[in-house]
Protein backbone atom coordinates (compact mmCIF):
# COMPACT_ATOMS: atom_id res chain seq x y z
CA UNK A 1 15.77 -19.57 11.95
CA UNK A 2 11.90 -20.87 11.47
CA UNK A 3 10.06 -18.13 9.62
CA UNK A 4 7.34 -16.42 11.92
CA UNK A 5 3.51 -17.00 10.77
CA UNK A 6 3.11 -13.35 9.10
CA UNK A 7 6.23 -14.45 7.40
CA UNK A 8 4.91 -18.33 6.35
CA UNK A 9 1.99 -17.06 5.08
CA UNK A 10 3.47 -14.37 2.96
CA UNK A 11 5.91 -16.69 1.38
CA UNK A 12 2.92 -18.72 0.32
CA UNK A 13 0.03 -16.59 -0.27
CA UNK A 14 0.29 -16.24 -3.88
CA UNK A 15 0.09 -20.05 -4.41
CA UNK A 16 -3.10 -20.83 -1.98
CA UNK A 17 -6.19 -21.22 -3.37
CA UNK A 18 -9.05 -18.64 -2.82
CA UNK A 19 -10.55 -20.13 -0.26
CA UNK A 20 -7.19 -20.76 1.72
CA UNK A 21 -6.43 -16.46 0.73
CA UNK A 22 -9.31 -15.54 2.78
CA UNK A 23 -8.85 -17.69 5.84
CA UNK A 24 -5.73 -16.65 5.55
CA UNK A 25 -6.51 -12.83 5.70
CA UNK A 26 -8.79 -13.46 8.30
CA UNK A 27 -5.67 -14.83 10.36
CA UNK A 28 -3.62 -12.13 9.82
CA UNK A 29 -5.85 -9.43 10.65
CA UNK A 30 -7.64 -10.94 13.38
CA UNK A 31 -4.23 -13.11 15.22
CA UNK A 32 -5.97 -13.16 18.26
CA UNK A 33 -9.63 -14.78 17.25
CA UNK A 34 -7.08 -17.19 15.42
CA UNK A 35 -4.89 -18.40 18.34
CA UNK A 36 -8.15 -19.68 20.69
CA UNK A 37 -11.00 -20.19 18.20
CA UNK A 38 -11.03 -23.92 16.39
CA UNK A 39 -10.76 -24.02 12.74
CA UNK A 40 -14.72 -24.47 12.70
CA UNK A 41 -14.88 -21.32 14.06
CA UNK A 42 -12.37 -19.86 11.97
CA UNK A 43 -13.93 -20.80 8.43
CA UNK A 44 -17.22 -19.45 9.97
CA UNK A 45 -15.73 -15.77 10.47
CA UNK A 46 -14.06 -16.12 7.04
CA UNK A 47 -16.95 -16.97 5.12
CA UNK A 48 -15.27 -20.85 4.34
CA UNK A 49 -15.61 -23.87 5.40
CA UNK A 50 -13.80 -26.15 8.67
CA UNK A 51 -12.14 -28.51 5.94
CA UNK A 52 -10.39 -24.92 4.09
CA UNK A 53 -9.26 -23.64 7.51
CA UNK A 54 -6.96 -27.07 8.04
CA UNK A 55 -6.15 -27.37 4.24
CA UNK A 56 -4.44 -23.86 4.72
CA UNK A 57 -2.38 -25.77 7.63
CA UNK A 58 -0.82 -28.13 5.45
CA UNK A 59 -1.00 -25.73 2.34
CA UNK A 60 1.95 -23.86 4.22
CA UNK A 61 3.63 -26.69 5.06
CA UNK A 62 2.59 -27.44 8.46
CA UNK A 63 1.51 -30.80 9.60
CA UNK A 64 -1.95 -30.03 10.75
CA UNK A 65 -4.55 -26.85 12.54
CA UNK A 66 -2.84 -27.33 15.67
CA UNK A 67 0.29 -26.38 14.68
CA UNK A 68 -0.78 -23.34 12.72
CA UNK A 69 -2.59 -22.26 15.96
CA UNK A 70 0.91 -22.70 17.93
CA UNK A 71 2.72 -20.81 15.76
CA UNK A 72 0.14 -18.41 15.61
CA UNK A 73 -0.22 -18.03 19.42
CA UNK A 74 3.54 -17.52 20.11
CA UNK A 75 3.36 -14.93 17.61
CA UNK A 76 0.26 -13.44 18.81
CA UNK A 77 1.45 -13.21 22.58
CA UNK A 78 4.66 -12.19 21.70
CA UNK A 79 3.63 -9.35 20.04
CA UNK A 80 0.88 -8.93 22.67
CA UNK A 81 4.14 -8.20 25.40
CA UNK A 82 5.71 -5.67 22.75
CA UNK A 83 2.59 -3.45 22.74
CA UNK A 84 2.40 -3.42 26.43
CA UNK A 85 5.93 -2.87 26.74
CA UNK A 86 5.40 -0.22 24.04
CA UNK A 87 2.42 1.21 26.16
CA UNK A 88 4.46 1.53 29.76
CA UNK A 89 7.17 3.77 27.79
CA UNK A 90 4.49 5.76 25.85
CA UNK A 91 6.18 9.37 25.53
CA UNK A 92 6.80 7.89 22.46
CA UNK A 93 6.83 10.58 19.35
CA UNK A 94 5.27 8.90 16.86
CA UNK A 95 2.24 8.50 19.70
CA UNK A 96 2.19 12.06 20.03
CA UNK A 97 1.74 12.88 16.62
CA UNK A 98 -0.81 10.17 15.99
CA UNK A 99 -3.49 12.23 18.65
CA UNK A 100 -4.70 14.87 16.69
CA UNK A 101 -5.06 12.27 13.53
CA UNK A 102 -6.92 10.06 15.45
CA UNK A 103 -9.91 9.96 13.30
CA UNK A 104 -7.55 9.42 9.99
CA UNK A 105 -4.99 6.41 11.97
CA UNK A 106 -5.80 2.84 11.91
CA UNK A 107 -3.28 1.47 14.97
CA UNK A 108 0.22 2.00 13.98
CA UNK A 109 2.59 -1.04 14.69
CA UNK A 110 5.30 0.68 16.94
CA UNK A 111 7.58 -2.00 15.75
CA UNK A 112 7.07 -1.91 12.10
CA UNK A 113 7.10 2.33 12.46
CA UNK A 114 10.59 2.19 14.25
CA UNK A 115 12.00 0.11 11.55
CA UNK A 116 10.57 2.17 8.63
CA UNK A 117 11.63 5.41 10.43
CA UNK A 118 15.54 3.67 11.32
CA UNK A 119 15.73 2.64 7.10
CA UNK A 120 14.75 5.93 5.54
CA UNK A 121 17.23 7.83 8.11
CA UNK A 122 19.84 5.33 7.30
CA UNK A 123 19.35 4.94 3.78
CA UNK A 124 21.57 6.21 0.90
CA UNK A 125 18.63 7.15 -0.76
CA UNK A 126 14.94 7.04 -0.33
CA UNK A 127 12.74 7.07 -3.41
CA UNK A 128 8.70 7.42 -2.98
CA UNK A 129 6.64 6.28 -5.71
CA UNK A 130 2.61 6.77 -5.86
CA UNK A 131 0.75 6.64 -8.71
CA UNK A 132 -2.59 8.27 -9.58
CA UNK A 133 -4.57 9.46 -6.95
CA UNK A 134 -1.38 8.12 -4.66
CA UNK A 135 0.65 10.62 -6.12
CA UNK A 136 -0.16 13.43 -3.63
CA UNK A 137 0.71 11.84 -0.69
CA UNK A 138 3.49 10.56 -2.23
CA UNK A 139 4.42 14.19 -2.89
CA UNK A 140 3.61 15.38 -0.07
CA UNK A 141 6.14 12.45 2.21
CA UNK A 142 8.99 13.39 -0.47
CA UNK A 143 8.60 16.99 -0.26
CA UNK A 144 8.75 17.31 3.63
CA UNK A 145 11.69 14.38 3.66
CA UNK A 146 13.41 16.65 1.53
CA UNK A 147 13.29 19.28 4.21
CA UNK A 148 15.03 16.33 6.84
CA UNK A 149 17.57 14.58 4.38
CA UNK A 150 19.48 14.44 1.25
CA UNK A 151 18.88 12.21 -1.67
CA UNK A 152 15.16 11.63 -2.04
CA UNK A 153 13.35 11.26 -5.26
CA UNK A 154 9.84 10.90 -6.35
CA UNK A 155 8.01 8.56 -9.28
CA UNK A 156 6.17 10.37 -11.85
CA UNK A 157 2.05 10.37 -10.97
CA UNK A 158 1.76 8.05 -14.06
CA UNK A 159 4.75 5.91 -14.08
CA UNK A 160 8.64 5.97 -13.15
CA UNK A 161 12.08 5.65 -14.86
CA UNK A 162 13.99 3.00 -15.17
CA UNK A 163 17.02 4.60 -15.16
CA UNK A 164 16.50 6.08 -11.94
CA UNK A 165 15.76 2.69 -10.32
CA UNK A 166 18.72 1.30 -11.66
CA UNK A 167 20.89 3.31 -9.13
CA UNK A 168 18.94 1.39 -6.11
CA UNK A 169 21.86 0.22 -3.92
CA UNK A 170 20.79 -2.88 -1.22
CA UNK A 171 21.57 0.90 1.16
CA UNK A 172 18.81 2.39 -0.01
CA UNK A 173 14.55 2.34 0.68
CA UNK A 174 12.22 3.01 -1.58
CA UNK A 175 8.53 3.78 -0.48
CA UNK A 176 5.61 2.61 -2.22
CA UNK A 177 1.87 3.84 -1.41
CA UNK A 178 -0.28 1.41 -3.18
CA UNK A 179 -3.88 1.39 -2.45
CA UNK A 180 -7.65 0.21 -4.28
CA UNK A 181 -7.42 -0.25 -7.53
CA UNK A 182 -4.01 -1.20 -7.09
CA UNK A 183 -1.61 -0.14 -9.91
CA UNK A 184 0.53 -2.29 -11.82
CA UNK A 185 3.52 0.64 -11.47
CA UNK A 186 3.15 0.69 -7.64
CA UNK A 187 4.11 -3.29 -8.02
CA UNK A 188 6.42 -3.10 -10.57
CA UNK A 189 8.39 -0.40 -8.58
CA UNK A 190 8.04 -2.82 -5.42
CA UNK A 191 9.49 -5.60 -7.46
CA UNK A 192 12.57 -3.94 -9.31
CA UNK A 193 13.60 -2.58 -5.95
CA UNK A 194 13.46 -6.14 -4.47
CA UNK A 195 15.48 -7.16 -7.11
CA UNK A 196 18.38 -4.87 -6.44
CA UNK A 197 18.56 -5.58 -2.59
CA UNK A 198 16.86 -2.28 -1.63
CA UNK A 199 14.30 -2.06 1.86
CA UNK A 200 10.90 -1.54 0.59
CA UNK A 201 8.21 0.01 2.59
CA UNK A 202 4.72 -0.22 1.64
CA UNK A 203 1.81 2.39 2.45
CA UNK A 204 -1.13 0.14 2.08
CA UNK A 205 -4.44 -0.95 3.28
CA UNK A 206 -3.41 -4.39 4.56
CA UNK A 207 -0.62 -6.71 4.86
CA UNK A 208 -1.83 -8.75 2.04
CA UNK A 209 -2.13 -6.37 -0.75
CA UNK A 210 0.33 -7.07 -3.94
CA UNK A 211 2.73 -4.57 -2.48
CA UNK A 212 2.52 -5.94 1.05
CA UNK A 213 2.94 -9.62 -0.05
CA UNK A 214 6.48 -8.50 -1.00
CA UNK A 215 7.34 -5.71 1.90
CA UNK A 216 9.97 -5.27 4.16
CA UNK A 217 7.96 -3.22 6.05
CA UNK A 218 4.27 -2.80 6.11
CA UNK A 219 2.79 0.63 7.45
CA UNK A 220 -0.86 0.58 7.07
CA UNK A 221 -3.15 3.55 6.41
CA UNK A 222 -6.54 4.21 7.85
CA UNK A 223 -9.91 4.84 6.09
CA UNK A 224 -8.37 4.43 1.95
CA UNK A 225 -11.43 6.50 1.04
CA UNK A 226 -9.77 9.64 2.25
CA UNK A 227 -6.20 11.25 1.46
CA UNK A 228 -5.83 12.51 4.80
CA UNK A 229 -5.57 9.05 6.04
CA UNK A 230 -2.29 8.88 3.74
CA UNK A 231 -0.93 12.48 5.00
CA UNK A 232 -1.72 11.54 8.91
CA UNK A 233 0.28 8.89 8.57
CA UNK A 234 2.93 10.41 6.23
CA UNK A 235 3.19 13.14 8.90
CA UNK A 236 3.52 10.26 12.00
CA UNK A 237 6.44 9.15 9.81
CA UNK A 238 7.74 12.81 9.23
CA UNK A 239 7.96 13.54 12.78
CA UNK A 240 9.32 10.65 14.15
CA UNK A 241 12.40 10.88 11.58
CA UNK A 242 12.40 14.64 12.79
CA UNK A 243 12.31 13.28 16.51
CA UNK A 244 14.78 10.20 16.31
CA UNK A 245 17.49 12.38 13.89
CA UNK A 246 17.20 15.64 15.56
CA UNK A 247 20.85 17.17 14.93
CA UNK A 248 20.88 16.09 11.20
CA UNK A 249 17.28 17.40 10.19
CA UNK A 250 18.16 20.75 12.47
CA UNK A 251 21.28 21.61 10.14
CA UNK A 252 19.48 20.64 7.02
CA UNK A 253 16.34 22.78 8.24
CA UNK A 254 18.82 25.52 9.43
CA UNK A 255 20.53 25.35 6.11
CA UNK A 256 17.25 25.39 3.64
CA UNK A 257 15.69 29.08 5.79
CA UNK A 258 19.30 30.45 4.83
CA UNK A 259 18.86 29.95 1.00
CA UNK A 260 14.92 30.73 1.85
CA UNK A 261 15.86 33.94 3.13
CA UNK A 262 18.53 34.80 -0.03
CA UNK A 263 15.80 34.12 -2.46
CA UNK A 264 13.05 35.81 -0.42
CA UNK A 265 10.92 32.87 -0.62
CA UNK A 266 8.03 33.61 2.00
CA UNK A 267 6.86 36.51 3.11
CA UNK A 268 7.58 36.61 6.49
């Protein structure tokens, strides 16, 4: 099976040149300026010139700019068709849940959300690692997961342990918020999970970031200036789980007020 263009340009990102990383960017972000503007156009937008734009072309293997359009334009209408489709059936959950974090969402890919939501029911185990200013959201997704499944752990705010990544099964997910400045940690964690065959998800701020050059699946946050762009969309992925699992989250839920109640946790 021919790798999509998202895919291609993954694959090979880390060996273009600079030039050929910010056309290619541009591409990914923008699919749609891509598939009908020519490649003069295209280095004009990305701040390079025509001859970079075709370079790229062959650069990932292709035999010329015409062919990187085609692939990009099947890929572009394609997913042009999901999204309507997506739109005509739209009592979705996660699109309920998105409304009153409108201000905090950048669009949420329903596809890349159903997948993400379908691994960390699934999973064995899901561990969440964000470090540094990360960490809160990061603490914030694992404590409410806790409340829906078993078997979730969280990094450290400063680093992680090895021997708790060695247990990573190719059943389990790990989650990885990595934002500006990157970490090296957030990366590392990405990498040793890769390694052992787990799903990795990354909370980023675009597809291309070190963690999203090697995702499964790529959820991307809003504004990265502001943490409650990282909780809105840690609580779109809370809800759907709730949503799409609804019998196994209500006996865990059920289960957790009991042993609230023993200990007299909350006051009412």
């Amino acid at each position: 099976m021919n790798p999509s263009f998202q895919e291609l340009i993954k694959h090979k990102f880390p060996d273009l040149s600079r030039g050929q990383k910010k056309v290619a960017e541009f591409l990914v972000n923008f699919m749609e300026k891509g598939s009908l503007y020519t490649a003069g156009q295209i280095g004009k937008e990305a701040g390079v010139s025509e001859t970079t734009v075709i370079r790229l072309a062959y650069a990932l293997g292709l035999n010329g700019f015409s062919d990187l359009q085609e692939l990009m334009r099947k890929e572009w209408l394609s997913s042009a068709e999901s999204k309507e489709a997506a739109n005509k059936h739209a009592a979705d959950s996660a699109a309920e849940e998105k409304k009153p974090f409108s201000e905090w969402l950048s669009p949420v890919d329903e596809k890349d959300l159903s997948q993400a939501v379908d691994a960390l029911i699934k999973s064995d185990q899901v561990y969440i690692a964000g470090f540094r200013e990360s960490h809160t959201a990061a603490y914030w997704l694992y404590y409410k997961m806790n409340q829906l499944r078993n078997h979730v752990l969280l990094s450290f705010p400063t680093g992680f342990l090895l021997e708790t990544l060695c247990n990573l099964t190719s059943a389990s997910t790990v989650v990885v918020f990595s934002l500006p400045r990157y970490t090296k940690e957030a990366l590392e964690v990405a990498q040793q999970a890769k390694k052992q065959g787990a799903k990795v998800i990354a909370i980023t701020d675009r597809r291309l970031s070190p963690v999203g050059q090697i995702a499964d699946i790529t959820l991307l946050a809003g504004t990265t200036e502001h943490i409650l762009s990282l909780l809105a969309l840690s609580q779109v992925v809370i809800s759907s789980m709730q949503k799409r699992d609804e019998k196994t989250a209500g006996k865990r839920q059920e289960h957790l007020e009991k042993l609230y109640a023993e200990q007299g946790i909350f006051l009412e």
